[in-house]
PDB file of N, CA and C in Angstrom:
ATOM      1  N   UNK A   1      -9.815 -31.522 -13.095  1.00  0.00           N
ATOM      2  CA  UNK A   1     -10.730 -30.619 -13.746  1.00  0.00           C
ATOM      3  C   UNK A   1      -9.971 -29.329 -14.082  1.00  0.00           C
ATOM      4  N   UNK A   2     -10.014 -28.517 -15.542  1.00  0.00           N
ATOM      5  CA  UNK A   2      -9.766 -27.644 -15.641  1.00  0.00           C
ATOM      6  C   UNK A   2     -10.004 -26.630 -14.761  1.00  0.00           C
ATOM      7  N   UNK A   3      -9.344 -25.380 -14.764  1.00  0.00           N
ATOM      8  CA  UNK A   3      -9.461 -23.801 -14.620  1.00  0.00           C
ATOM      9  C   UNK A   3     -10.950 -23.296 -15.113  1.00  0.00           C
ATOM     10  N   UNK A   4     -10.887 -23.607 -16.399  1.00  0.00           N
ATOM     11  CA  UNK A   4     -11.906 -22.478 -17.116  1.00  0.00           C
ATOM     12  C   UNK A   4     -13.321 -23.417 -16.680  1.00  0.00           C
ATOM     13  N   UNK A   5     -13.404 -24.692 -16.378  1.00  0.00           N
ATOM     14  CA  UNK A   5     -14.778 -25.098 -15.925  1.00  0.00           C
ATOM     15  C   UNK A   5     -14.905 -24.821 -14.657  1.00  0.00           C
ATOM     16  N   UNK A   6     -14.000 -24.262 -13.911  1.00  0.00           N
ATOM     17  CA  UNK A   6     -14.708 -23.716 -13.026  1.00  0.00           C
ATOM     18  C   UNK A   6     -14.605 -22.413 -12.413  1.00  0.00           C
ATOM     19  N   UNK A   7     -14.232 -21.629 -13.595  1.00  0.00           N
ATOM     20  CA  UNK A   7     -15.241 -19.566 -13.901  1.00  0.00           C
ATOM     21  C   UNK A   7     -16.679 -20.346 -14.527  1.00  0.00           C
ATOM     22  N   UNK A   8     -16.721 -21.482 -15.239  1.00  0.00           N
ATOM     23  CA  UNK A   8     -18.160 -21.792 -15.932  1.00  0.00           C
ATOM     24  C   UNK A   8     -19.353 -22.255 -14.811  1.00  0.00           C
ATOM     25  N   UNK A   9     -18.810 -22.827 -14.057  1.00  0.00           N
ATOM     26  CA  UNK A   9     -19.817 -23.561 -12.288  1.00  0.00           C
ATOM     27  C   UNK A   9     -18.648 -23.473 -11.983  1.00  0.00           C
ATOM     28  N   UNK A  10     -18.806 -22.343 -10.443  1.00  0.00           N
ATOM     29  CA  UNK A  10     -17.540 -21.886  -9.929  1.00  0.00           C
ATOM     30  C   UNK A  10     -18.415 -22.378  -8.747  1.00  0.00           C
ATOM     31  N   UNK A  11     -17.527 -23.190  -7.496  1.00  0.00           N
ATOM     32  CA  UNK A  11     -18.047 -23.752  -6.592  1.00  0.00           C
ATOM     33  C   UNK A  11     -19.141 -22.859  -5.994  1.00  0.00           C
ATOM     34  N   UNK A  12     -20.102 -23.539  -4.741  1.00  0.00           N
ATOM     35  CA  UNK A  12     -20.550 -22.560  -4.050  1.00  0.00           C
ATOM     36  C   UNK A  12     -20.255 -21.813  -3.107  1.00  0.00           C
ATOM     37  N   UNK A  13     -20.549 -20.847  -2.618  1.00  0.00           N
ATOM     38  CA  UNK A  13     -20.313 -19.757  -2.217  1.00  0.00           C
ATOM     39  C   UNK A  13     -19.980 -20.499  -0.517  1.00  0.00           C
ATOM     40  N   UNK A  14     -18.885 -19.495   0.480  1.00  0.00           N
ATOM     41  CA  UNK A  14     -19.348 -20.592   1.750  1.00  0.00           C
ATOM     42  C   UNK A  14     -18.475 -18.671   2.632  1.00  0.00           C
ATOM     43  N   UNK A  15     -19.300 -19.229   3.756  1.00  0.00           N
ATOM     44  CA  UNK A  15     -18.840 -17.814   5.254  1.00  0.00           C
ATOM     45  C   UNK A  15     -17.401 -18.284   5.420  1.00  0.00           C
ATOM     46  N   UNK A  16     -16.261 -17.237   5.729  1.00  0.00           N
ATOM     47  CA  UNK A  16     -15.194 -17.164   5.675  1.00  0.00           C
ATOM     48  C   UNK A  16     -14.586 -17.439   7.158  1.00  0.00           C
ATOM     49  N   UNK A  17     -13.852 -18.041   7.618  1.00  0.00           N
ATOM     50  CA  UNK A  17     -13.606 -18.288   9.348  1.00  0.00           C
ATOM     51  C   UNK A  17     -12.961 -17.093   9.564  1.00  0.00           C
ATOM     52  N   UNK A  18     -12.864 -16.798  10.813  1.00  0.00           N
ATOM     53  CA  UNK A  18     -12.082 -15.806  11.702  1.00  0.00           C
ATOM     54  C   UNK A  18     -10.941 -15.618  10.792  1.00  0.00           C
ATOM     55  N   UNK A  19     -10.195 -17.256  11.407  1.00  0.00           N
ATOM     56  CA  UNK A  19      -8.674 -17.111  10.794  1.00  0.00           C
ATOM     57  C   UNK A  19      -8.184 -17.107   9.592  1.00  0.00           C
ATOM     58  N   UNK A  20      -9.573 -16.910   8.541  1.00  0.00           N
ATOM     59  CA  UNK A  20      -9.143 -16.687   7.048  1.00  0.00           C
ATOM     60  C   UNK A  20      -9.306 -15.386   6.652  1.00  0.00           C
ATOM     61  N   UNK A  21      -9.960 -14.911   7.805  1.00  0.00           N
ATOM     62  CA  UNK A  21     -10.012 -12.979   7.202  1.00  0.00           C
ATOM     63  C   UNK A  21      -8.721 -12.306   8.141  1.00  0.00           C
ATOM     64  N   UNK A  22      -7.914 -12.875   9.006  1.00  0.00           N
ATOM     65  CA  UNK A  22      -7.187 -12.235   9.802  1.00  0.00           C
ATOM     66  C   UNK A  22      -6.215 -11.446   9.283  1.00  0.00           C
ATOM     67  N   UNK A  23      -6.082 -10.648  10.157  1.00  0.00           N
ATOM     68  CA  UNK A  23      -4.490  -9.587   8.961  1.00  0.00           C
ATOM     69  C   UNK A  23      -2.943 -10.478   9.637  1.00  0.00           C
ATOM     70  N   UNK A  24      -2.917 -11.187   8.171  1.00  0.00           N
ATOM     71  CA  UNK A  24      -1.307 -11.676   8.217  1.00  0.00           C
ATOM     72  C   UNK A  24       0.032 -10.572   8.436  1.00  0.00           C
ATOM     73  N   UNK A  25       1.108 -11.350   9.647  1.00  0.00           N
ATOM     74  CA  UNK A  25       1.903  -9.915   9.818  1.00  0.00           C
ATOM     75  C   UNK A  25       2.926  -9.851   8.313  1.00  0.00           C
ATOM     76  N   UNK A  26       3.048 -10.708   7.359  1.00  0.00           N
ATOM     77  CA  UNK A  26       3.743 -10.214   6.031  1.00  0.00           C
ATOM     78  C   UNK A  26       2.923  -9.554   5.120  1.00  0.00           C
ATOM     79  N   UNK A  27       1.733  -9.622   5.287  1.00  0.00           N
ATOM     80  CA  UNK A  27       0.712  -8.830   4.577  1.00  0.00           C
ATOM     81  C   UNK A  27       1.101  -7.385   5.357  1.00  0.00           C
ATOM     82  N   UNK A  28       0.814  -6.991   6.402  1.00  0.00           N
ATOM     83  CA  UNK A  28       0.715  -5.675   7.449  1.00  0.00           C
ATOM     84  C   UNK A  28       2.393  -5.211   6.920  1.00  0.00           C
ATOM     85  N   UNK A  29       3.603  -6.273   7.457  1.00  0.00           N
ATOM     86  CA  UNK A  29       4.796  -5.703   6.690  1.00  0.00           C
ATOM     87  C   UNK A  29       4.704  -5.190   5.145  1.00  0.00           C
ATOM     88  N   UNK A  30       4.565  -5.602   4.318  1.00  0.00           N
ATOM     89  CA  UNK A  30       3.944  -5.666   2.301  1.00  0.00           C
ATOM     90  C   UNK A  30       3.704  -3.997   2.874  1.00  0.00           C
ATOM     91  N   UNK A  31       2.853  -4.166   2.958  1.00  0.00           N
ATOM     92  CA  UNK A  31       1.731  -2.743   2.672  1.00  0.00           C
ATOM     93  C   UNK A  31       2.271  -1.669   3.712  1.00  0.00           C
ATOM     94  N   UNK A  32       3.102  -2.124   4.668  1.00  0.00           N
ATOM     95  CA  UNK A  32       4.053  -0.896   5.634  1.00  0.00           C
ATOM     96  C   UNK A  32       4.532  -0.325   4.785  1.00  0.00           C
ATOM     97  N   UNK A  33       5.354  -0.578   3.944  1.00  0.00           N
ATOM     98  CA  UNK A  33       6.650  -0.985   3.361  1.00  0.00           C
ATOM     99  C   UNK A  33       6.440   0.004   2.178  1.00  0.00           C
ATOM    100  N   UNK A  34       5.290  -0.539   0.920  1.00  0.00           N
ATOM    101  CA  UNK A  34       4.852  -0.117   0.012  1.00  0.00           C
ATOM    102  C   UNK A  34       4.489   1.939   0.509  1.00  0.00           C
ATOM    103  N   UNK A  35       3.592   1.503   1.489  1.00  0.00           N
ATOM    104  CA  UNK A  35       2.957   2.437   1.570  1.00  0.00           C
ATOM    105  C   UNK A  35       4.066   3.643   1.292  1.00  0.00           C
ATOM    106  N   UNK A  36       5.292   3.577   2.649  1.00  0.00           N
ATOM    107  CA  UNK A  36       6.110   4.249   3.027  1.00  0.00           C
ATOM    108  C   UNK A  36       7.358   4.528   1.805  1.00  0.00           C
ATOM    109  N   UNK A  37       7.554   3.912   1.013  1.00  0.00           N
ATOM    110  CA  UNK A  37       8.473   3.739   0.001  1.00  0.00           C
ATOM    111  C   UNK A  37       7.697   4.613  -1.267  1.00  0.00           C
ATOM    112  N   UNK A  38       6.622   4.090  -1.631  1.00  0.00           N
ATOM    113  CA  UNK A  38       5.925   5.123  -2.715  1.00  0.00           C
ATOM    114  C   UNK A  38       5.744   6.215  -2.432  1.00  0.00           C
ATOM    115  N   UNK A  39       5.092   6.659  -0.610  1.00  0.00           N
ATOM    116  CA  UNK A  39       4.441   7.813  -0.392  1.00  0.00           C
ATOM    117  C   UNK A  39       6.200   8.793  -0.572  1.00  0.00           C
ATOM    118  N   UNK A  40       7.144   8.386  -0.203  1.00  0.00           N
ATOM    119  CA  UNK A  40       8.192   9.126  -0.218  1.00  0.00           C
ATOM    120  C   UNK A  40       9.145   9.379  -1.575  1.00  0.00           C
ATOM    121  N   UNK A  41       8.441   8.387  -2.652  1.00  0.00           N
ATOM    122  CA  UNK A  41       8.640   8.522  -3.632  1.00  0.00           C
ATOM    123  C   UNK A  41       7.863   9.973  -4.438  1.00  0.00           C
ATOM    124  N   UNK A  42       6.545   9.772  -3.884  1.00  0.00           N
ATOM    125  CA  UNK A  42       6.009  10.655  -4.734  1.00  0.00           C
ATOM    126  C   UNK A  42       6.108  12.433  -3.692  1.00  0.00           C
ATOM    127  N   UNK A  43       6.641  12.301  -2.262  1.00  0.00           N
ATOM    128  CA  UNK A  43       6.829  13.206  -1.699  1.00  0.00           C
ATOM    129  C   UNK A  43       7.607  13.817  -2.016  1.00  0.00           C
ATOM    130  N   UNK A  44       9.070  13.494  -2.419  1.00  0.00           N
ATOM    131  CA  UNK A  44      10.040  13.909  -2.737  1.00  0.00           C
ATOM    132  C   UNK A  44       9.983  14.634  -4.251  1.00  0.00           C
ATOM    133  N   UNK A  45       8.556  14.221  -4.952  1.00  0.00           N
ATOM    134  CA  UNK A  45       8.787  14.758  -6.297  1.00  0.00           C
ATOM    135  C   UNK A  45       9.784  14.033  -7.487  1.00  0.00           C
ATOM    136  N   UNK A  46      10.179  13.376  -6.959  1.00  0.00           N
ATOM    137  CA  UNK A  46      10.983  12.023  -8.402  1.00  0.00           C
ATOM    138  C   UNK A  46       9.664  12.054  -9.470  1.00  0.00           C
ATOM    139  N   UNK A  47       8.598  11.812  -9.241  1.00  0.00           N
ATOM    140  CA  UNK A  47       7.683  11.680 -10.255  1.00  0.00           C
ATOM    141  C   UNK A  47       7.865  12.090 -11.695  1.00  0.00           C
ATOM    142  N   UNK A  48       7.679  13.695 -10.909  1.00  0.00           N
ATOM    143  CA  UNK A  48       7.616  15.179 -11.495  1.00  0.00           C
ATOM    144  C   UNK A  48       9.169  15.608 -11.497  1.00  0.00           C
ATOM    145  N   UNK A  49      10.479  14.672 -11.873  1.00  0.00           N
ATOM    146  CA  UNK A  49      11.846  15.203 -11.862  1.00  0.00           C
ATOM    147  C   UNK A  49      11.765  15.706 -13.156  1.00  0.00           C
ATOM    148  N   UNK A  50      12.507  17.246 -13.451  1.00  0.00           N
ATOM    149  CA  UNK A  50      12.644  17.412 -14.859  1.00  0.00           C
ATOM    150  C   UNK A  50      13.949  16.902 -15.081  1.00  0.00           C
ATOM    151  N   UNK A  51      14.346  16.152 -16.558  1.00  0.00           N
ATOM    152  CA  UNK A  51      15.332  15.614 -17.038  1.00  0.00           C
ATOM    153  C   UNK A  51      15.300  16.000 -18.542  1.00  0.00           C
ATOM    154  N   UNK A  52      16.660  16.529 -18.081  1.00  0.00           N
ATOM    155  CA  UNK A  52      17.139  17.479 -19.786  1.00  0.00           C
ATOM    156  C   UNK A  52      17.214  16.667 -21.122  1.00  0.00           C
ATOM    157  N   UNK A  53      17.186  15.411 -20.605  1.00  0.00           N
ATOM    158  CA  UNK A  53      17.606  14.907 -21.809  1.00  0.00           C
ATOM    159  C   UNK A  53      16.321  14.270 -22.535  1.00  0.00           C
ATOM    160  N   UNK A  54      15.085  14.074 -21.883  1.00  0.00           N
ATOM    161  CA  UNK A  54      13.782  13.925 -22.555  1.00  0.00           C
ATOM    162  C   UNK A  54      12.909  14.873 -22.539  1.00  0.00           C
ATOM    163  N   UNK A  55      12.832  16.328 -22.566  1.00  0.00           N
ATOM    164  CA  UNK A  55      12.102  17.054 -22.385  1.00  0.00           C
ATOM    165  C   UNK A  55      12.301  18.607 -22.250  1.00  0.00           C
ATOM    166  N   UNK A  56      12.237  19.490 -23.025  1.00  0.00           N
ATOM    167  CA  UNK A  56      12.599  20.494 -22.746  1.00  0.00           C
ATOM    168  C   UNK A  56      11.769  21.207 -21.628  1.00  0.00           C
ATOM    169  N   UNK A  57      12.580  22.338 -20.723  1.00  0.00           N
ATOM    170  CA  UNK A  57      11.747  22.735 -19.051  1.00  0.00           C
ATOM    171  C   UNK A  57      10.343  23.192 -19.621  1.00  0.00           C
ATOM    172  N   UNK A  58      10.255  23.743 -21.223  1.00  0.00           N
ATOM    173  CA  UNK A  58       8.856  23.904 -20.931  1.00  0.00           C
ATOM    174  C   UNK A  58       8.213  22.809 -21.647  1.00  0.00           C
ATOM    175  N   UNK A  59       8.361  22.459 -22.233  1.00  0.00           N
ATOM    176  CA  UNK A  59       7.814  20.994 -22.600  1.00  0.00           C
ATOM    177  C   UNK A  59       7.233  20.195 -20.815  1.00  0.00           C
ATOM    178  N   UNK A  60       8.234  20.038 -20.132  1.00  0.00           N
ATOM    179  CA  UNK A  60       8.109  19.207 -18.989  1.00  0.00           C
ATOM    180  C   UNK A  60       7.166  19.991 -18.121  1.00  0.00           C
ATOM    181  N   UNK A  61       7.168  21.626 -17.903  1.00  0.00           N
ATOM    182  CA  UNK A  61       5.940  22.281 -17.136  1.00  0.00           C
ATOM    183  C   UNK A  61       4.654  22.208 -17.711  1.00  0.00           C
ATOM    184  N   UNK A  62       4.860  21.833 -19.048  1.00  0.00           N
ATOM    185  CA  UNK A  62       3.647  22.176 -19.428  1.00  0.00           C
ATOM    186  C   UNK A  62       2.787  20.558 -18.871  1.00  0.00           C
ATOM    187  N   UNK A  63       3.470  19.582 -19.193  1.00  0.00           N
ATOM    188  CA  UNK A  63       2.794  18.267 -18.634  1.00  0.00           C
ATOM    189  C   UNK A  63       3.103  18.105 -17.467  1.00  0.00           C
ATOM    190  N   UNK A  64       3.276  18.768 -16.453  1.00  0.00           N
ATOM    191  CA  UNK A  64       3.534  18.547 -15.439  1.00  0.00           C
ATOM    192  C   UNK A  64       2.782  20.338 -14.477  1.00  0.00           C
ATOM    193  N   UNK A  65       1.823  20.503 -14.995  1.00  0.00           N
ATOM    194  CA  UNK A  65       1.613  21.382 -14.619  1.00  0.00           C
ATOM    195  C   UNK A  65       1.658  21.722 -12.342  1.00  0.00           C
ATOM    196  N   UNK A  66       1.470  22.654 -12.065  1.00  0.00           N
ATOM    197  CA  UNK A  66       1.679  22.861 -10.580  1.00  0.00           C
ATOM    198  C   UNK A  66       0.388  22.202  -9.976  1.00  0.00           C
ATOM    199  N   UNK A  67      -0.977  22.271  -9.974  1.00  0.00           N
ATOM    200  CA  UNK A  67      -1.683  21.382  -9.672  1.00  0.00           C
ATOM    201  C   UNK A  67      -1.075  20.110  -9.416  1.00  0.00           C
ATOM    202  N   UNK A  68      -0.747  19.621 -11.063  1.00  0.00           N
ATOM    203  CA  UNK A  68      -0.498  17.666 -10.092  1.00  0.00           C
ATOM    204  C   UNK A  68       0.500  17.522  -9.672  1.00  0.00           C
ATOM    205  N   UNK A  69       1.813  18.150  -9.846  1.00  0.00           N
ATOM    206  CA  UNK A  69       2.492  18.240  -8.586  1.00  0.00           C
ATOM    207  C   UNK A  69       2.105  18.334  -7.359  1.00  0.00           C
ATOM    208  N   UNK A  70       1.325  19.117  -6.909  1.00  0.00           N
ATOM    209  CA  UNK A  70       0.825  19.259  -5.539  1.00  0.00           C
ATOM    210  C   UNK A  70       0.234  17.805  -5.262  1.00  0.00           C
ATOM    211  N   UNK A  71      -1.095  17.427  -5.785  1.00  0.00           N
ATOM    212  CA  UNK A  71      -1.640  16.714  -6.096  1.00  0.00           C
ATOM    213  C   UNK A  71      -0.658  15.446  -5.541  1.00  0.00           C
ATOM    214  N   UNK A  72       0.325  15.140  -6.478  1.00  0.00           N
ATOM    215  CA  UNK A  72       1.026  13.837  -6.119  1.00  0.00           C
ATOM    216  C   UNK A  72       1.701  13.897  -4.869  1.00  0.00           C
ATOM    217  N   UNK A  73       2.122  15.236  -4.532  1.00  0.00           N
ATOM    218  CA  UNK A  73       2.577  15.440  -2.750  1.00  0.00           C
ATOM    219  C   UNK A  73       1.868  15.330  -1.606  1.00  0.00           C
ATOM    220  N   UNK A  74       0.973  16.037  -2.162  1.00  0.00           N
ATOM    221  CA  UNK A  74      -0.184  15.404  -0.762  1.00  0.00           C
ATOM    222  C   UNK A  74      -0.318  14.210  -0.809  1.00  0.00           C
ATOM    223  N   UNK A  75      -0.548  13.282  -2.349  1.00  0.00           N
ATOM    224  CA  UNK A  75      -0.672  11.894  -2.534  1.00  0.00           C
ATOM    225  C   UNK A  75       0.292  11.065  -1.748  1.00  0.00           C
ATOM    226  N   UNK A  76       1.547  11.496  -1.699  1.00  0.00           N
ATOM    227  CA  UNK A  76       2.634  10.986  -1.111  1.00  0.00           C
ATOM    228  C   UNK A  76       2.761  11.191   0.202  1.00  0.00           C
ATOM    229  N   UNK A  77       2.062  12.796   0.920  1.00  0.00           N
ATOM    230  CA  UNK A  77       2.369  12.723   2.124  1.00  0.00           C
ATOM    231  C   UNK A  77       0.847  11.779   2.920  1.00  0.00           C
ATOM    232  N   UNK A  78      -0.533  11.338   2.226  1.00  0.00           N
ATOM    233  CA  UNK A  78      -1.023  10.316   2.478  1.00  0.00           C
ATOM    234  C   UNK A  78      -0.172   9.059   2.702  1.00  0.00           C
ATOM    235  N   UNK A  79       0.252   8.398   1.541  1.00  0.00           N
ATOM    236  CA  UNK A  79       0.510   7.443   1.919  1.00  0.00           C
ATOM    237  C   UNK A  79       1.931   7.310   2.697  1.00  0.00           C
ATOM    238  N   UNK A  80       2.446   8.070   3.208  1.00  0.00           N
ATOM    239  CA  UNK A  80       3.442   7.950   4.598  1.00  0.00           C
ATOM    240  C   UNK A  80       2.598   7.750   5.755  1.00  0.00           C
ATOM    241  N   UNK A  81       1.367   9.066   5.733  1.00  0.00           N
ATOM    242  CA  UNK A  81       1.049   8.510   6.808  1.00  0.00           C
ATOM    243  C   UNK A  81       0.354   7.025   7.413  1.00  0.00           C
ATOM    244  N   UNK A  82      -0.498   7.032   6.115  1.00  0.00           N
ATOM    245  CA  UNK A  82      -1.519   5.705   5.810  1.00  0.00           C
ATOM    246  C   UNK A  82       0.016   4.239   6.626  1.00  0.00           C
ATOM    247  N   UNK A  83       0.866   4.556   5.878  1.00  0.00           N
ATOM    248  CA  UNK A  83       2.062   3.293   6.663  1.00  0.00           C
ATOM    249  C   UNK A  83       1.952   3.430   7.455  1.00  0.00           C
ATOM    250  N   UNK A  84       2.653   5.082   8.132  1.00  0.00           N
ATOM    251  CA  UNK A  84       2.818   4.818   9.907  1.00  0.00           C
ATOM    252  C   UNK A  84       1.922   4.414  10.289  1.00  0.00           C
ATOM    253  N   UNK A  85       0.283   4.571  10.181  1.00  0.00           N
ATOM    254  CA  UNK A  85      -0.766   4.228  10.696  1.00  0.00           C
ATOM    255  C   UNK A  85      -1.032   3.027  10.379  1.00  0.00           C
ATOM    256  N   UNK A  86      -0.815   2.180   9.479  1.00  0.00           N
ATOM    257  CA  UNK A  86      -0.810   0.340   9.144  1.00  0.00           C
ATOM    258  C   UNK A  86       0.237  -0.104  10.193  1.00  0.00           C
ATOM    259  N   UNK A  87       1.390   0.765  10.451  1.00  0.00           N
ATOM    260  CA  UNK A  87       2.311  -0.017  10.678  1.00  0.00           C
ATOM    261  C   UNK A  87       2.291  -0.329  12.356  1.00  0.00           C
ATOM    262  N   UNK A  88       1.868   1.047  12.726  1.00  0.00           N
ATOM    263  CA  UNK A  88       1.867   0.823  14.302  1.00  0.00           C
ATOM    264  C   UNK A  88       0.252  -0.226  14.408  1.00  0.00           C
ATOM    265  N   UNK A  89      -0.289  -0.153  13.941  1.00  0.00           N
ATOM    266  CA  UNK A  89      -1.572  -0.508  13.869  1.00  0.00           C
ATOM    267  C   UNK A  89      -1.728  -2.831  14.137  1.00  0.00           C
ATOM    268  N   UNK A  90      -0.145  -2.693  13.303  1.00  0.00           N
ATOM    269  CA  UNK A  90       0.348  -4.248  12.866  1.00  0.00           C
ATOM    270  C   UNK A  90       1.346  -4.499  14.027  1.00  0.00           C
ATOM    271  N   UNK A  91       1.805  -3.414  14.563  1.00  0.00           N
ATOM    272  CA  UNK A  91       2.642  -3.990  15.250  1.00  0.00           C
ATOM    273  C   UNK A  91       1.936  -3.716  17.459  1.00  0.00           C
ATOM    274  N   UNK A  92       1.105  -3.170  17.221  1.00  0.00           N
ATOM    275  CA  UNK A  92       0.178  -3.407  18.508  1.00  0.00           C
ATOM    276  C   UNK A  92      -0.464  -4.390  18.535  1.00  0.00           C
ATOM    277  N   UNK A  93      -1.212  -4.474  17.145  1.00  0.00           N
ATOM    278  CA  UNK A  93      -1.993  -6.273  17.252  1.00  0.00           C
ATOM    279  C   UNK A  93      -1.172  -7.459  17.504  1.00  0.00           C
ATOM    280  N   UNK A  94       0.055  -7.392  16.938  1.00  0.00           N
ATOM    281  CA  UNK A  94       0.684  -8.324  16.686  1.00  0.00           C
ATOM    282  C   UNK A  94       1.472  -8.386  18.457  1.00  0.00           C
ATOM    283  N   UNK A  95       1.526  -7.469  18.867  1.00  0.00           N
ATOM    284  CA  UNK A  95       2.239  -7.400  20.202  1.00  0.00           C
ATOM    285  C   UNK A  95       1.127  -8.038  21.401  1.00  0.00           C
ATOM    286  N   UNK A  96       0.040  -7.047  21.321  1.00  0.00           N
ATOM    287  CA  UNK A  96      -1.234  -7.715  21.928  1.00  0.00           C
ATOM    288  C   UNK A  96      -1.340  -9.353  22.156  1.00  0.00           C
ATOM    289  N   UNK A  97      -1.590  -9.624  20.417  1.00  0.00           N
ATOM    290  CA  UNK A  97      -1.630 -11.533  20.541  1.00  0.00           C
ATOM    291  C   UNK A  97      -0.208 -12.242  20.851  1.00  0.00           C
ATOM    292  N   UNK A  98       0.763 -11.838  21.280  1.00  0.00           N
ATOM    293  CA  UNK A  98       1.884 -12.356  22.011  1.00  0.00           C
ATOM    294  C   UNK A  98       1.670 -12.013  23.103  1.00  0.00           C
ATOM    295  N   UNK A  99       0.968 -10.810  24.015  1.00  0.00           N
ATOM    296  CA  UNK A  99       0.724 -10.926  25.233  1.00  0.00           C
ATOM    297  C   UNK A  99      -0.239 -12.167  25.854  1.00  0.00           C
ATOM    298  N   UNK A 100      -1.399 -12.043  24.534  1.00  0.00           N
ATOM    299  CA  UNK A 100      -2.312 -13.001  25.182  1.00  0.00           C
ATOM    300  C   UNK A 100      -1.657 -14.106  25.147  1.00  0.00           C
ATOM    301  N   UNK A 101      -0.964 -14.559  24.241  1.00  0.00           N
ATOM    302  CA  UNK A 101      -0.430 -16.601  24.174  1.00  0.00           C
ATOM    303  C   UNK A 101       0.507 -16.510  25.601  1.00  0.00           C
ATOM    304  N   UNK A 102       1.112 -15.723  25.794  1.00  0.00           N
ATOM    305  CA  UNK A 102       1.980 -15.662  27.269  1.00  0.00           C
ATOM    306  C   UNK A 102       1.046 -15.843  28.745  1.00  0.00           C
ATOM    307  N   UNK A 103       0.149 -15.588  28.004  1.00  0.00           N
ATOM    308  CA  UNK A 103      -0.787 -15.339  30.000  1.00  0.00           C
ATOM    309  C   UNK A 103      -1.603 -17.096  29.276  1.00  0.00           C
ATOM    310  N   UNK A 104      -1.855 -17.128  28.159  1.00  0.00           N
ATOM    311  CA  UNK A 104      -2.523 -18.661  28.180  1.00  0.00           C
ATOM    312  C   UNK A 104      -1.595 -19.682  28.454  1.00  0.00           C
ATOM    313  N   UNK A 105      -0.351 -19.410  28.318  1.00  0.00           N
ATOM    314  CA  UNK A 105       0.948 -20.955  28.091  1.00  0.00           C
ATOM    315  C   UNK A 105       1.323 -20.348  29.775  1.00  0.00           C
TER     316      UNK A 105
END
């Protein structure tokens, strides 16, 4: 059966198990990773780099006014923290359910 017949009668709907909503640890790594790599991207201001060769400095202040600079720094110093906080978050759970399989085996 095609794809598109079934967005047309798309099966029915069904409750999701435990172990299909669980947080996978390459998912928890992904989104460590991301988080920490962009947030320091946009912390550092690379965003907002002026470069002489597309833009003259006021050309580039003017679209880049001091607001969203700020704006993208705080944005950036969110998502550093948002990682550290996924990350320790992935790596206690993940430590936890290796304690428990040790006391069950």
């Amino acid at each position: 059966m095609s794809n598109i017949v079934n967005l047309i009668n798309p099966p029915p709907s069904r409750d999701l198990t435990p172990e299909e909503t669980k947080d996978c640890v390459p998912c928890t790594i992904m989104s460590t990773a991301f988080a920490l790599g962009f947030g320091t991207y946009l912390l550092m201001g690379k965003a907002t780099e002026y470069d002489a060769k597309l833009a003259t400095l006021k050309e580039h202040d003017s679209r880049n006014p001091k607001w969203w600079k700020t704006t993208l720094k705080v944005s950036g110093a969110s998502l550093i923290i948002f990682g550290l906080w996924r990350g320790a978050d992935g790596y206690m759970r993940y430590s936890e359910d290796k304690k428990r399989q040790k006391v069950l085996v």
